[in-house]
N, C-alpha and C. Protein backbone atom coordinates (compact mmCIF):
# COMPACT_ATOMS: atom_id res chain seq x y z
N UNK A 1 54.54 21.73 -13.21
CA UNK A 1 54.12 23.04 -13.61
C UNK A 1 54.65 23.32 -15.02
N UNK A 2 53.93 24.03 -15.91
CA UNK A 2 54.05 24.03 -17.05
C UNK A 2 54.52 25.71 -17.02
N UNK A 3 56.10 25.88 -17.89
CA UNK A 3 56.56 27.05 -17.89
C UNK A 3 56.36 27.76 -19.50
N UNK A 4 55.92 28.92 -19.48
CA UNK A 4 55.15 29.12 -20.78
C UNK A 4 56.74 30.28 -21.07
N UNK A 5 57.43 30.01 -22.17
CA UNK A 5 58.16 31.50 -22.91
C UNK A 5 57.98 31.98 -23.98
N UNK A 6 58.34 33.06 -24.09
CA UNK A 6 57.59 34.21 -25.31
C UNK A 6 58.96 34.23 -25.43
N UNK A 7 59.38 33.99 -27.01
CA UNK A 7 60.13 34.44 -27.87
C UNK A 7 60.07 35.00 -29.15
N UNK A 8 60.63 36.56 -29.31
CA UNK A 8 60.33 37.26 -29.95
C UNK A 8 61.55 37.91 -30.67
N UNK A 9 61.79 37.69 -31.68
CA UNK A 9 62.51 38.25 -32.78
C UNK A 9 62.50 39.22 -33.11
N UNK A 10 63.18 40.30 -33.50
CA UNK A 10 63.35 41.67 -33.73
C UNK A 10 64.56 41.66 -34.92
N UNK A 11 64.73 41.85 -36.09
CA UNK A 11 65.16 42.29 -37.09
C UNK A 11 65.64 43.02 -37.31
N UNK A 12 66.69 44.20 -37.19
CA UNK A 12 67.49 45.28 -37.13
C UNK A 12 68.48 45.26 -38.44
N UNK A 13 69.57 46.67 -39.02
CA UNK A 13 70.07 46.38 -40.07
C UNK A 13 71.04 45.19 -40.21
N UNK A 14 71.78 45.49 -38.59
CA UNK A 14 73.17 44.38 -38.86
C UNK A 14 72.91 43.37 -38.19
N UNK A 15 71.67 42.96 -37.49
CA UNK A 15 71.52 41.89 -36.94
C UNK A 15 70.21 40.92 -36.15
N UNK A 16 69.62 40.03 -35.99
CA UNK A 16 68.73 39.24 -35.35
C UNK A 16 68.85 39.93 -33.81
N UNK A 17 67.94 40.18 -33.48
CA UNK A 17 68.02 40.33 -31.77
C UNK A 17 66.84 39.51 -31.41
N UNK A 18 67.12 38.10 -30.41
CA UNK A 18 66.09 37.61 -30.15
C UNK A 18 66.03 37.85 -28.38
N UNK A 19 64.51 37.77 -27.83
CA UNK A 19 64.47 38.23 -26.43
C UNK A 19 63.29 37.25 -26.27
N UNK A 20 63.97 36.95 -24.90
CA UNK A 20 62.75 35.81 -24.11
C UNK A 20 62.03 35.78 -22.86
N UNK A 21 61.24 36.05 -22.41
CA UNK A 21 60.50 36.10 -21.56
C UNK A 21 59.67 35.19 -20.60
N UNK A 22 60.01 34.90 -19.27
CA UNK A 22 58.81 33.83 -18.66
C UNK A 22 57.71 34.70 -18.64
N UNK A 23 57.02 34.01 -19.16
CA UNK A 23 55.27 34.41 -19.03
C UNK A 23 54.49 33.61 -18.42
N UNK A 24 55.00 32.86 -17.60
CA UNK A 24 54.25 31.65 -16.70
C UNK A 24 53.21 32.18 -15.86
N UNK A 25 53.57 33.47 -14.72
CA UNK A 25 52.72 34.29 -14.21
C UNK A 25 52.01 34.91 -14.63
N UNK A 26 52.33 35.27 -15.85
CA UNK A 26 50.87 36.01 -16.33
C UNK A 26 49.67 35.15 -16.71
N UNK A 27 50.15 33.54 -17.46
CA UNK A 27 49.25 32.84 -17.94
C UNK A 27 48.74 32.23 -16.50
N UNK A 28 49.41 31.65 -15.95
CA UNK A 28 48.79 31.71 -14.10
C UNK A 28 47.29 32.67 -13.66
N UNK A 29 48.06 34.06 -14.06
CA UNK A 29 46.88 35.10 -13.13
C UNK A 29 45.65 34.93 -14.86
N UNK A 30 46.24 34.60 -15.64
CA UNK A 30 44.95 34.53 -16.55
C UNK A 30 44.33 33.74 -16.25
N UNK A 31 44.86 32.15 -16.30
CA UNK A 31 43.67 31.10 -15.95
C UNK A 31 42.77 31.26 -14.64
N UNK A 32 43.22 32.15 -13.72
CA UNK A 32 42.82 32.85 -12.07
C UNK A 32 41.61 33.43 -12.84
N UNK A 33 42.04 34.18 -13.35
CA UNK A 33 40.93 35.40 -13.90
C UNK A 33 39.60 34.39 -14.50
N UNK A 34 39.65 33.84 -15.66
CA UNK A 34 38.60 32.84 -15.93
C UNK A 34 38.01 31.91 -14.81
N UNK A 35 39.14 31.69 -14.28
CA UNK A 35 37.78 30.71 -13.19
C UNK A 35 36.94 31.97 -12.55
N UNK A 36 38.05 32.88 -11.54
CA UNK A 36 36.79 33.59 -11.19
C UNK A 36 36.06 34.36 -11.95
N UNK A 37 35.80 34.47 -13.28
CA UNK A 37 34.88 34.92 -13.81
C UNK A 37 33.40 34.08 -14.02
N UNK A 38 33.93 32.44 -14.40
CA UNK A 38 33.13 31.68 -14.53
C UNK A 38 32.71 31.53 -13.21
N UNK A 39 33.01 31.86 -11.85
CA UNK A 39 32.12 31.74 -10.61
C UNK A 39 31.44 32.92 -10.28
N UNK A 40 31.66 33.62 -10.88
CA UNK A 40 31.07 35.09 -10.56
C UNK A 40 29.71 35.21 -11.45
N UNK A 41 29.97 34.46 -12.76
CA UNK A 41 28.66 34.33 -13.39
C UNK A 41 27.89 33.32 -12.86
N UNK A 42 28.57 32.30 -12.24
CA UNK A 42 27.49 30.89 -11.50
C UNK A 42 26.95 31.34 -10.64
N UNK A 43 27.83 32.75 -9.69
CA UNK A 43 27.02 33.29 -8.41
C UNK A 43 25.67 34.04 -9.00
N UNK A 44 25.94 34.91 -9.96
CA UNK A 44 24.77 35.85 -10.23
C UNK A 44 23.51 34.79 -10.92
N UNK A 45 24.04 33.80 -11.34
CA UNK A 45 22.44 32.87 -11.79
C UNK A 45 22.11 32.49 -10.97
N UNK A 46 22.79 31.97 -9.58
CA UNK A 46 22.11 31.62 -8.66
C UNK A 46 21.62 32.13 -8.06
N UNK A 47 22.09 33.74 -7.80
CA UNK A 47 21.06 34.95 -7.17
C UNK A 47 20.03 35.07 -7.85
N UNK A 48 20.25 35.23 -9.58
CA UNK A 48 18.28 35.35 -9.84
C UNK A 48 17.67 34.13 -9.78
N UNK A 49 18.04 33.01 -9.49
CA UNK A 49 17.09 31.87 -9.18
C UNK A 49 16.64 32.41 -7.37
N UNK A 50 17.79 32.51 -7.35
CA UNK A 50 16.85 33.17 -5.54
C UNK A 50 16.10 34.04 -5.18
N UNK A 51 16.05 35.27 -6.31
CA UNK A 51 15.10 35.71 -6.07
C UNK A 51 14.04 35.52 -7.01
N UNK A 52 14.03 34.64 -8.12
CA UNK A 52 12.87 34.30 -8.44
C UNK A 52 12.17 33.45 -7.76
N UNK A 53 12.53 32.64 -6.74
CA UNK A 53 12.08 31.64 -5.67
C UNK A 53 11.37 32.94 -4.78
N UNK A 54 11.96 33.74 -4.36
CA UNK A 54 11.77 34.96 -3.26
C UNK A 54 10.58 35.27 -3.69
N UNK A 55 10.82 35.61 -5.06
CA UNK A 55 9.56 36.77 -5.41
C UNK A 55 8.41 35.45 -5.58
N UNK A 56 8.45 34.39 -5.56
CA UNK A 56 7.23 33.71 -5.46
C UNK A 56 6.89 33.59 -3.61
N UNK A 57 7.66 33.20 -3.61
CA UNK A 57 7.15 32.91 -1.76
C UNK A 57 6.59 34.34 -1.62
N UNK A 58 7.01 35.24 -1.61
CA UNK A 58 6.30 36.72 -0.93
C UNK A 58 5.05 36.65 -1.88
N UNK A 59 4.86 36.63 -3.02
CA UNK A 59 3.81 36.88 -3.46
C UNK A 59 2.55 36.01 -3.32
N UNK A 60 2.88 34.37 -3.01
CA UNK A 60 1.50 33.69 -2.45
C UNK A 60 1.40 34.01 -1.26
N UNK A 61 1.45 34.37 -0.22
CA UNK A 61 0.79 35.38 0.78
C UNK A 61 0.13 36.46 0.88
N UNK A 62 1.02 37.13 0.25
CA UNK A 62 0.45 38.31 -0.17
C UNK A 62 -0.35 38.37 -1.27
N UNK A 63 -0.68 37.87 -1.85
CA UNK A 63 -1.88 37.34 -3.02
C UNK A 63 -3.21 36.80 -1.85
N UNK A 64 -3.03 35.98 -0.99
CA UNK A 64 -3.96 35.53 -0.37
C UNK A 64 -4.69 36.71 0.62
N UNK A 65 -3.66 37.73 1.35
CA UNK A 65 -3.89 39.21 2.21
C UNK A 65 -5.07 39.65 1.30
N UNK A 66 -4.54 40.43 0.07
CA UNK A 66 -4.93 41.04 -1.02
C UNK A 66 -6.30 40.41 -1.70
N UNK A 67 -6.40 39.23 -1.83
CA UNK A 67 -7.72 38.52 -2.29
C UNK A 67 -8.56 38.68 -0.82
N UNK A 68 -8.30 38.03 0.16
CA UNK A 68 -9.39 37.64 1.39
C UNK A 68 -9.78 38.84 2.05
N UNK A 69 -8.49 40.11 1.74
CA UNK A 69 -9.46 41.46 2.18
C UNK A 69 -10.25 42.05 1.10
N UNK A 70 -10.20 41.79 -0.11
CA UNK A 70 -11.50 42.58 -0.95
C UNK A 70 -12.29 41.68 -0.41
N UNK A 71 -12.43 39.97 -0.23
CA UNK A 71 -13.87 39.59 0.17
C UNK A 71 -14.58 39.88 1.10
N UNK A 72 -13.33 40.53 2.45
CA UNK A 72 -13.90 40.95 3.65
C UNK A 72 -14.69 42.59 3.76
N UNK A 73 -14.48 43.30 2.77
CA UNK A 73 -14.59 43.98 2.41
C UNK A 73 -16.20 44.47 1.59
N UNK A 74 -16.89 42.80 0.95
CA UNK A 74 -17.78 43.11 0.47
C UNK A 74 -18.32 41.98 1.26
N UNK A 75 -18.05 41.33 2.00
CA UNK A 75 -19.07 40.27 3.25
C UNK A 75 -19.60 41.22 4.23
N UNK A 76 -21.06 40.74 4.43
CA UNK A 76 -21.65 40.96 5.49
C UNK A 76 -21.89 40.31 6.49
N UNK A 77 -21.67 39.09 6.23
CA UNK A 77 -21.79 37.71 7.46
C UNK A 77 -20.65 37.57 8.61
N UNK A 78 -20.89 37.76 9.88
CA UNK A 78 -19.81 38.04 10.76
C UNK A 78 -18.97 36.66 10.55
N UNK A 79 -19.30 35.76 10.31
CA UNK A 79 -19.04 34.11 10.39
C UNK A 79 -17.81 33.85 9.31
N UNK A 80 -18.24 34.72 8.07
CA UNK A 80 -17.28 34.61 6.76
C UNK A 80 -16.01 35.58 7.28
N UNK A 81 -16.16 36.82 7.79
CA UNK A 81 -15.61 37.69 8.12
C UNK A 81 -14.58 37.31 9.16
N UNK A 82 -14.61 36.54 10.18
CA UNK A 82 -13.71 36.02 11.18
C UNK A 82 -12.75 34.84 10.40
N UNK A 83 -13.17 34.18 9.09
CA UNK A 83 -12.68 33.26 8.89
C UNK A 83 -11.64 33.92 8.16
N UNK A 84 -12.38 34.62 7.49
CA UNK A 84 -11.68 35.41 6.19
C UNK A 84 -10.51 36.47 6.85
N UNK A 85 -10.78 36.74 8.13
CA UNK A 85 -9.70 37.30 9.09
C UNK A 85 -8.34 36.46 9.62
N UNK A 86 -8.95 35.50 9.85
CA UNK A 86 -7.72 34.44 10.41
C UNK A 86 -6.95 34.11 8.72
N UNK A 87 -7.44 33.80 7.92
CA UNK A 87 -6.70 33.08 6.39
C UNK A 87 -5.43 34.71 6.41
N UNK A 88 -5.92 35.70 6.50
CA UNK A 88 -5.43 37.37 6.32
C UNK A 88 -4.16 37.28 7.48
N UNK A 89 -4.71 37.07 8.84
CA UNK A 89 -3.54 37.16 9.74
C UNK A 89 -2.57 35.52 9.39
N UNK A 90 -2.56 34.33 9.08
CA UNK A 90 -1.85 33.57 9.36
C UNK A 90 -1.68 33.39 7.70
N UNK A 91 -1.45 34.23 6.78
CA UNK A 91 -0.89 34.78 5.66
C UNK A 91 0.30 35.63 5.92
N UNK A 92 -0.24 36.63 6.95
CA UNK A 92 0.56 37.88 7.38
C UNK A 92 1.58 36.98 8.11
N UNK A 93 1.24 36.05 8.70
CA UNK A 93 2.74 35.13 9.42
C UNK A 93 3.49 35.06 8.87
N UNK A 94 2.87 34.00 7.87
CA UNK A 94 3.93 33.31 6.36
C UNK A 94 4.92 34.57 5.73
N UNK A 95 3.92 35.37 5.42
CA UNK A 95 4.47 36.64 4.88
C UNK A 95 5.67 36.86 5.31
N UNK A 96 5.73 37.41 6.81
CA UNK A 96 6.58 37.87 7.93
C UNK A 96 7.59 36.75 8.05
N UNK A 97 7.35 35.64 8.00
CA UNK A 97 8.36 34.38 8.33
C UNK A 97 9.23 34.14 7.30
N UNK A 98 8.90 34.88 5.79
CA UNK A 98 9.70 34.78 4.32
C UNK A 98 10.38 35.76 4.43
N UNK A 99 10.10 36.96 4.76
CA UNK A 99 10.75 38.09 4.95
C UNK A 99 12.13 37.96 6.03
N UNK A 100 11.36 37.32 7.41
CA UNK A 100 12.69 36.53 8.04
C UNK A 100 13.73 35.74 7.69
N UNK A 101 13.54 34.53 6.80
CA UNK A 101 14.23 33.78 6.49
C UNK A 101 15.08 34.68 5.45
N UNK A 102 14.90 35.79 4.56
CA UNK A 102 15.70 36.37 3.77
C UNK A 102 16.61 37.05 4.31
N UNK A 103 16.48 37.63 5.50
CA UNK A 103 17.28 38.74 6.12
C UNK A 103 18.01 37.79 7.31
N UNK A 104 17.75 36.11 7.46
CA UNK A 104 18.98 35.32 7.87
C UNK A 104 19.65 35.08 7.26
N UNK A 105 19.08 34.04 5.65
CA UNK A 105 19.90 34.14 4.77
C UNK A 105 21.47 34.87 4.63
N UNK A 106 21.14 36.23 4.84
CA UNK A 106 21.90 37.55 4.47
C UNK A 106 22.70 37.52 5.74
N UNK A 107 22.66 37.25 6.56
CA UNK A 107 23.35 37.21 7.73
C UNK A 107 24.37 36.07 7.57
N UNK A 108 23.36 34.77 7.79
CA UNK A 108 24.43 33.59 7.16
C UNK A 108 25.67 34.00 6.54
N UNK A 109 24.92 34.14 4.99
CA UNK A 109 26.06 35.05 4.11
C UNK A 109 26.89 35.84 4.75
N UNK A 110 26.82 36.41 4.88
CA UNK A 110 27.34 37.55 5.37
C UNK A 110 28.32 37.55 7.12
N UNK A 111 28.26 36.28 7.35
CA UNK A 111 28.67 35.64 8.75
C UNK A 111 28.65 36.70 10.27
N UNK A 112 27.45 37.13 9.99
CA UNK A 112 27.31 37.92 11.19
C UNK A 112 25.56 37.61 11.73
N UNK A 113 25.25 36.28 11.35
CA UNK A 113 24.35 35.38 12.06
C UNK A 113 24.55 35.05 14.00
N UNK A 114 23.27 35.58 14.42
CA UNK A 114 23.86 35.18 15.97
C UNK A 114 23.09 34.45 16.08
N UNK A 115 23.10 33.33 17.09
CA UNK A 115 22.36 32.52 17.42
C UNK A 115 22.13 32.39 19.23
N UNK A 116 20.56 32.42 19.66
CA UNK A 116 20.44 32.53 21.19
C UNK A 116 20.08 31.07 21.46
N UNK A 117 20.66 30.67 22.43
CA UNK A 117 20.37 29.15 23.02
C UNK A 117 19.42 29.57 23.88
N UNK A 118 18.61 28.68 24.08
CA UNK A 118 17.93 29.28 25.29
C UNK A 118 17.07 27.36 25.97
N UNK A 119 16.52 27.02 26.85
CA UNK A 119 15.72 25.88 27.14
C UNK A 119 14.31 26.29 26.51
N UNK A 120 13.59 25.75 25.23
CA UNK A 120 12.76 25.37 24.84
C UNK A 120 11.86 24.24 25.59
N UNK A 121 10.38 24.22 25.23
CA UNK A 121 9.71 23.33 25.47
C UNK A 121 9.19 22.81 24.47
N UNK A 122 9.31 21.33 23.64
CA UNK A 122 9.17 20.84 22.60
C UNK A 122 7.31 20.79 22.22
N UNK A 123 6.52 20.73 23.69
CA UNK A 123 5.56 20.35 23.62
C UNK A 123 4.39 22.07 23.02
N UNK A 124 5.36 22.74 23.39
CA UNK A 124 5.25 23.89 23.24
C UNK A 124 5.26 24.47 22.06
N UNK A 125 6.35 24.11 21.94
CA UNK A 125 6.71 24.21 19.71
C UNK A 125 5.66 23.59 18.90
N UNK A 126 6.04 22.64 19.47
CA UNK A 126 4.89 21.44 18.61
C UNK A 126 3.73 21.73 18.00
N UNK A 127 3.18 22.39 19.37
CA UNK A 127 1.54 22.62 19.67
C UNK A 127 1.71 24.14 18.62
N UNK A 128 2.26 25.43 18.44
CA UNK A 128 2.58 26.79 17.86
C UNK A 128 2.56 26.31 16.55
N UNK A 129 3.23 25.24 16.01
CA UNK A 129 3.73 24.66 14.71
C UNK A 129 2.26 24.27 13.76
N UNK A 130 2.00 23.80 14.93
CA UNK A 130 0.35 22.50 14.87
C UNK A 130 -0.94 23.70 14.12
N UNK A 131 -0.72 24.63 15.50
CA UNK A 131 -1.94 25.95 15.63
C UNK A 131 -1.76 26.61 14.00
N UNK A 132 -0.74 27.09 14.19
CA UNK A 132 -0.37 28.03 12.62
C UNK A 132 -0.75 26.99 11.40
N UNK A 133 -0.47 25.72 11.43
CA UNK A 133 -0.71 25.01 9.67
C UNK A 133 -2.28 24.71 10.34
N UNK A 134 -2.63 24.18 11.23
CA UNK A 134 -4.19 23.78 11.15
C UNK A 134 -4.55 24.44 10.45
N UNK A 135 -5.00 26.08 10.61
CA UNK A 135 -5.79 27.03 10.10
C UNK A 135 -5.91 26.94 8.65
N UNK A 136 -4.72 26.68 8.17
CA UNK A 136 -3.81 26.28 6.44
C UNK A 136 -4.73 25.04 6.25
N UNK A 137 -4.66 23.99 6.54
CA UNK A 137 -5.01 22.81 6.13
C UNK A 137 -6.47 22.57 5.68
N UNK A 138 -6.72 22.31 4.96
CA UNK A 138 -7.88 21.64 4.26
C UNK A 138 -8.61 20.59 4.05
N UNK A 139 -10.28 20.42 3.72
CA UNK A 139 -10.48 19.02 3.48
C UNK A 139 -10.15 17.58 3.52
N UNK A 140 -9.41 18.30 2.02
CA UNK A 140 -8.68 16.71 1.26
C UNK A 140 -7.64 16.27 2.51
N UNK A 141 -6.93 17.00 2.93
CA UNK A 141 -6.00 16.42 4.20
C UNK A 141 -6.25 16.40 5.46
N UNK A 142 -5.95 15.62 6.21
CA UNK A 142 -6.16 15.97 7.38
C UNK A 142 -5.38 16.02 8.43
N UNK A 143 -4.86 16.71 8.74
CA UNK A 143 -3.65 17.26 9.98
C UNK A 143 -3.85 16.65 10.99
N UNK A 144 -2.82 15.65 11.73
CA UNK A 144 -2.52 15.49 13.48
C UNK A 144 -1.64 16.19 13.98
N UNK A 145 -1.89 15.98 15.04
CA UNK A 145 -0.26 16.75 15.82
C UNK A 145 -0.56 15.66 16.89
N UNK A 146 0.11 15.11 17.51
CA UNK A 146 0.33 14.11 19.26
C UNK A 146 1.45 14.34 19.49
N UNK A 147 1.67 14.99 21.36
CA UNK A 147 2.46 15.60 21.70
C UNK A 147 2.53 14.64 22.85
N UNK A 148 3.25 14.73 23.89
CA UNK A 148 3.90 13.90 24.61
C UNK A 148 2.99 14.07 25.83
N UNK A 149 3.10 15.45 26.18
CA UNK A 149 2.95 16.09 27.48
C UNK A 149 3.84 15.56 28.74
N UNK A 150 5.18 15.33 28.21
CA UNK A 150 6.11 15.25 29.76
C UNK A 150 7.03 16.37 29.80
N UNK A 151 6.54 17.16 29.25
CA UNK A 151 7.39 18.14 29.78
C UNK A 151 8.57 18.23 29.13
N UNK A 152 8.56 17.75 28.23
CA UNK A 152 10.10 17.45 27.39
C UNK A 152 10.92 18.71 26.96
N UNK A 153 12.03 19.16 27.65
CA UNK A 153 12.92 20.51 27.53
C UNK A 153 13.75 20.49 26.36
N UNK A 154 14.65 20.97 25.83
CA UNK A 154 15.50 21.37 24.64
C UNK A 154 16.66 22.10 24.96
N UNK A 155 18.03 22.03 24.96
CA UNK A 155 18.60 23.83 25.12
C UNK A 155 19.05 23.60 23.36
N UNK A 156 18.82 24.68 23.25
CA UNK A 156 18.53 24.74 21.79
C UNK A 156 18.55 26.15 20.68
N UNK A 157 18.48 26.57 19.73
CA UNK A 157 17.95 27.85 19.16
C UNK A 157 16.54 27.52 18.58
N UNK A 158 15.32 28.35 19.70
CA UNK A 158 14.29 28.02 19.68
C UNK A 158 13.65 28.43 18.37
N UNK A 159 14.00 29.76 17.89
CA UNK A 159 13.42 30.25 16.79
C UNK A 159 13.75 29.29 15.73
N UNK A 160 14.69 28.22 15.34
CA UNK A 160 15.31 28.05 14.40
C UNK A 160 14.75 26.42 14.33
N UNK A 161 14.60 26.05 15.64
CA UNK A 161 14.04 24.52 15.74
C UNK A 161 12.43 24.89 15.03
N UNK A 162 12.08 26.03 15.42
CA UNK A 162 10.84 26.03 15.38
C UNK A 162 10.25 26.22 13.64
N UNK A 163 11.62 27.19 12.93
CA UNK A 163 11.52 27.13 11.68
C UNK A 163 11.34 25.92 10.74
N UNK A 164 12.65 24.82 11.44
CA UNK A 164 12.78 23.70 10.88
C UNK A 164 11.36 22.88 11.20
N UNK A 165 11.09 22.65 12.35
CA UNK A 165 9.43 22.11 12.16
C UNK A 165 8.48 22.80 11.28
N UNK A 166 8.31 23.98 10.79
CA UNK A 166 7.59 25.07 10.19
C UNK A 166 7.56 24.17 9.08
N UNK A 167 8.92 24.00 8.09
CA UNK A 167 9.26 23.93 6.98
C UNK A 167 9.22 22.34 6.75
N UNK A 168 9.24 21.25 7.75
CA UNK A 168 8.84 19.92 7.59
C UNK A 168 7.45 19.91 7.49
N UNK A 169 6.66 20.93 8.22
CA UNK A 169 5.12 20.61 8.12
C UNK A 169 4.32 21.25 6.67
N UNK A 170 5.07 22.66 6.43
CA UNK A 170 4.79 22.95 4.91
C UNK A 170 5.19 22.15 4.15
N UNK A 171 6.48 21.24 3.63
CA UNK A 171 6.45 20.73 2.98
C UNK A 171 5.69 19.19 2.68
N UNK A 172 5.46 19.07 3.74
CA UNK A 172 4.77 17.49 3.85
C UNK A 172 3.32 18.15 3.36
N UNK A 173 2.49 19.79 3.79
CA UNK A 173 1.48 19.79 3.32
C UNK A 173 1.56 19.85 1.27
N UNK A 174 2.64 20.49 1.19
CA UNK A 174 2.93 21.01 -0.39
C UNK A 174 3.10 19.42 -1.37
N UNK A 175 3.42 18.52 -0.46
CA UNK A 175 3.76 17.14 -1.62
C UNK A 175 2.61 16.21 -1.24
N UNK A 176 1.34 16.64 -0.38
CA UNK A 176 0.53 15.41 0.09
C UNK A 176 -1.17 16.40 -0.59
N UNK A 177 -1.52 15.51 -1.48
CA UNK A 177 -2.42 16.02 -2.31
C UNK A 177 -4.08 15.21 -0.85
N UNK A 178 -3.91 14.06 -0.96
CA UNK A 178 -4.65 13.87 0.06
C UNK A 178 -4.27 12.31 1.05
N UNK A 179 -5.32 12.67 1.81
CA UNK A 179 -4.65 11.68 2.82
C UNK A 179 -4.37 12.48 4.54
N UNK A 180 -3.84 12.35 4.90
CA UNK A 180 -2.97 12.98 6.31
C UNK A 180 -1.47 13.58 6.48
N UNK A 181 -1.25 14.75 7.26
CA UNK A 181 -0.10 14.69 7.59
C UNK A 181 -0.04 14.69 9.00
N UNK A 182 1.07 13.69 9.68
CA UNK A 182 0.68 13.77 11.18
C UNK A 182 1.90 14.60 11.77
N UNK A 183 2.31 15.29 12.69
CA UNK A 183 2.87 16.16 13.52
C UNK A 183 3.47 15.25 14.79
N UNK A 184 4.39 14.51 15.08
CA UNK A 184 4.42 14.14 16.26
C UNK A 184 5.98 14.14 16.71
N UNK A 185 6.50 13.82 17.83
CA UNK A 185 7.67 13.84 18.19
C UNK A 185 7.38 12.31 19.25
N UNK A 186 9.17 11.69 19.28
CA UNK A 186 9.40 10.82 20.18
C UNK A 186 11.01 10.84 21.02
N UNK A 187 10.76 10.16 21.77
CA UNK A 187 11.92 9.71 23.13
C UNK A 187 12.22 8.74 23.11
């Protein structure tokens, strides 16, 4: 440990008065002070990267709500209108499911996250996971899902397994320009 002293001279008529001081603790709580300053600024850039991430996820949903109801709006074809309904509600999911993940986030943080175990059915998930991106999926790709059908149980946090499949199947659709993404589980 490095001991820091302040010596200071004082000049008077009849004489030198010198006085010395450890200042080790103060230079201590200074170098304290700079780090946590320099983490306090690393925290706040990383908050506006999060919510510049945020404010994009909420807004391609809600960009898609907002576009597919003016078209529903000026369609007359019941055919366009049901389609253009489903793109609106399984937008409103996504929507709802970003909004979720922010207000766990905050929990996480915040360590007052609960978590319910409960027995899941994988074949069950699977198939919910499958239903919600089909509707999403397009042309150029083409989506599987193959599920087991034995009945395969879980004890588990169902909402959270089910996120993590959510977010393997968006991202496999977000990096696969064309071709397939397949959906499956094994034993």
């Amino acid at each position: 440990m490095i001991h820091y002293i302040k010596v200071q001279f004082v000049r008077s008529d009849e004489a030198v008065i010198g006085i010395s001081l450890d200042v080790t603790q103060a230079k201590e709580n200074e170098k304290m002070l700079i780090e946590a300053k320099m983490k306090a600024e690393t925290a706040d850039m990383l908050k506006l990267q999060f919510l510049e991430n945020i404010n994009h996820e909420i807004r391609t949903p809600l960009n898609a709500i907002v576009g597919f109801s003016d078209i529903i709006a000026q369609s007359s074809e019941a055919n366009d209108m049901k389609m253009y309904a489903d793109l609106i509600r399984s937008n409103n999911t996504l929507l709802l499911e970003t909004i979720d993940d922010i207000i766990d986030l905050s929990k996480i943080t915040s360590g007052t996250m609960e978590y319910i175990y409960s027995e899941a059915d994988i074949d069950t998930l699977v198939n919910e996971v499958y239903e919600r991106y089909n509707q999403l999926s397009h042309s150029k790709i083409e989506f599987i899902c193959t599920t087991n059908d034995k009945g395969i149980k879980a004890y588990c946090e169902t909402k959270q397994l089910k996120r993590i499949l959510s977010n393997f199947v968006s991202n496999a659709f977000k990096f696969t320009a064309t071709g397939r993404v397949e959906l499956y589980y094994g034993i």
